[in-house]
Protein backbone atom coordinates (compact mmCIF):
# COMPACT_ATOMS: atom_id res chain seq x y z
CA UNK A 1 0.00 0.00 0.00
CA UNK A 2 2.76 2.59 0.50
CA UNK A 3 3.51 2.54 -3.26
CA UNK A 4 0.44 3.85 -4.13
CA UNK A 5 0.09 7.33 -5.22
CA UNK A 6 -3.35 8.92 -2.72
CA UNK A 7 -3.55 11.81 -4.73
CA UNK A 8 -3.52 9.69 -8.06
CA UNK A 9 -3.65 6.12 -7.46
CA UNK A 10 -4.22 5.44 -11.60
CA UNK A 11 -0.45 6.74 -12.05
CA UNK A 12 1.08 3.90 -9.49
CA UNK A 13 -1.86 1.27 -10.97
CA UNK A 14 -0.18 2.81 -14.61
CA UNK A 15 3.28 1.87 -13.64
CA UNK A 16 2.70 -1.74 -11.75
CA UNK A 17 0.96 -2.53 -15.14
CA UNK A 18 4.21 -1.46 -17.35
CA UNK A 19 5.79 -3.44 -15.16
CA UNK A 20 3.57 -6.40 -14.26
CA UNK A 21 1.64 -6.51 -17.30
CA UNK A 22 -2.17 -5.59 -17.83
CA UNK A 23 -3.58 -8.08 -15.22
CA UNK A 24 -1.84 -8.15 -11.84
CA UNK A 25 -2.73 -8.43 -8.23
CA UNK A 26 -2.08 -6.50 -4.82
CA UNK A 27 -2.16 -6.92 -1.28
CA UNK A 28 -3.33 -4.19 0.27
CA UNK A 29 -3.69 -5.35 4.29
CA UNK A 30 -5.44 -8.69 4.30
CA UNK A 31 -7.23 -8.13 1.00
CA UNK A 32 -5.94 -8.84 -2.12
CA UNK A 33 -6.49 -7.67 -5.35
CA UNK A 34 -6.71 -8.16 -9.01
CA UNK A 35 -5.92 -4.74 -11.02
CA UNK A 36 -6.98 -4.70 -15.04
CA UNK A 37 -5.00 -2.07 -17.18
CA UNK A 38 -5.49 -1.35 -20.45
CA UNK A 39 -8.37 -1.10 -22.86
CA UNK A 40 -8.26 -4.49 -24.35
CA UNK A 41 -8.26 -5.91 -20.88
CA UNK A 42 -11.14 -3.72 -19.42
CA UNK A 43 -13.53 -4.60 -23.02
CA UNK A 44 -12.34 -8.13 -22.61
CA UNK A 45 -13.39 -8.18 -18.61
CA UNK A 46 -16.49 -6.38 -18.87
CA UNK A 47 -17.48 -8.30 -22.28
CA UNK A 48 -16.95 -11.76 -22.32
CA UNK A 49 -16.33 -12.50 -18.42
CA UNK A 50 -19.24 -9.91 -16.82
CA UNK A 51 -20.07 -12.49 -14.22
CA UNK A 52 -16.60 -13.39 -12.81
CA UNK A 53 -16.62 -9.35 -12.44
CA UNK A 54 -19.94 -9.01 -10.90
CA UNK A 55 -18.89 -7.91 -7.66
CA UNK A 56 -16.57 -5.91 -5.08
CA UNK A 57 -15.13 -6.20 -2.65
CA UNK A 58 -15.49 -3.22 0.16
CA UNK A 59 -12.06 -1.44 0.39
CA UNK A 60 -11.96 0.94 3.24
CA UNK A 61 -9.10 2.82 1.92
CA UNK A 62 -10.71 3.20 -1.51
CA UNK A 63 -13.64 3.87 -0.20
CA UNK A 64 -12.39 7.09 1.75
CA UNK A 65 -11.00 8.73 -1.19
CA UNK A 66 -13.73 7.38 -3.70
CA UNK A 67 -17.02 7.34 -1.84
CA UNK A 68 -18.19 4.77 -3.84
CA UNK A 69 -17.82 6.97 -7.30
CA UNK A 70 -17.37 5.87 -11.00
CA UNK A 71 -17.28 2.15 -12.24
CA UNK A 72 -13.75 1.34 -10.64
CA UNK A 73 -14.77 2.04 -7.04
CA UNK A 74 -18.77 1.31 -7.05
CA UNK A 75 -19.92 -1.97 -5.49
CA UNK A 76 -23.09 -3.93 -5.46
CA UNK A 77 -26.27 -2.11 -7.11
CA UNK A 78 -24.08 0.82 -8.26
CA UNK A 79 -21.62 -1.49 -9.32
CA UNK A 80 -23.96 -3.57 -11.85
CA UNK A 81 -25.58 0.17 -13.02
CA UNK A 82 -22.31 1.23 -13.82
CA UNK A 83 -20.96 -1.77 -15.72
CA UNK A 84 -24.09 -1.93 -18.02
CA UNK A 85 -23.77 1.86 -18.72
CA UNK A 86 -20.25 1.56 -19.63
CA UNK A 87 -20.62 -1.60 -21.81
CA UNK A 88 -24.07 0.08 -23.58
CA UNK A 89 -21.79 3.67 -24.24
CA UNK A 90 -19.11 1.68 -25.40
CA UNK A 91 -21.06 -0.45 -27.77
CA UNK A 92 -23.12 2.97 -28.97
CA UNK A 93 -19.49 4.45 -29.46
CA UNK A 94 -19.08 1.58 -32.07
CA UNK A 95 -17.04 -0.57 -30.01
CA UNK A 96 -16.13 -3.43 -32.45
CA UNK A 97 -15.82 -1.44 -35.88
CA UNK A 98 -12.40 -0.84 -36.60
CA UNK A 99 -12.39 3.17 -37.60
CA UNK A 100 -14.50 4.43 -33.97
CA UNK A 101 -12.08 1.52 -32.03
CA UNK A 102 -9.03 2.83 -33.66
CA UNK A 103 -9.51 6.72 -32.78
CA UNK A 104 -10.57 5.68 -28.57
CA UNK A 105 -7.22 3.70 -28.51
CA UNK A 106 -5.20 6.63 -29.55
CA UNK A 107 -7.08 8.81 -27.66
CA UNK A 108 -6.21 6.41 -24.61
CA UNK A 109 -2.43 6.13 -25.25
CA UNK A 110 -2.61 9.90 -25.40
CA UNK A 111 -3.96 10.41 -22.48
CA UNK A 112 -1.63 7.33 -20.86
CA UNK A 113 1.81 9.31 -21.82
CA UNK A 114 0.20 12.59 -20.40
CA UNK A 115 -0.19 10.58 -16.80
């Protein structure tokens, strides 16, 4: 836990990953957890293995600087809203044709580099 950034925890989750690779896990006290990076991980999680990701776990730490916000943090109800609005936006985006795909990826590594 003391290598992770409080003020910007997706900067120390950025670097594990560069160094770990896009699916890794941490122990933070006696829980541990599995961290996805990267689009291609996220669509593939959230796509074609919802279920596994169906649920949370209850982080106190996380919780104190998230208060249960956005889809990385939520759990339980909020957590399943969340998911299905991210996977409908994505799909309305045009996730899966090659042109709308192309232009969120390098909009991601963009914004990656500017972390």
């Amino acid at each position: 836990m003391h290598v992770i950034s409080m003020e910007k925890p997706y900067v120390t989750f950025h670097e594990l990953a560069e160094k770990y690779g896009s699916v890794y896990s941490l122990q933070i006290g006696t829980q541990k957890m599995v961290v996805l990076c990267g689009y291609e991980t996220v669509k593939d999680a959230l796509v074609n293995h919802a279920e596994e990701f169906a649920g949370r776990p209850l982080v106190p730490v996380f919780v104190d600087i998230s208060h249960e916000h956005g889809i990385i943090f939520s759990n339980g109800n909020n957590w399943k809203f969340m998911k299905r609005f991210a996977v409908s936006t994505m799909r309305n985006l045009g996730m899966g044709k090659g042109t709308i795909e192309d232009s969120i990826l390098e909009e991601c590594k963009k914004f990656g580099k500017n972390l």
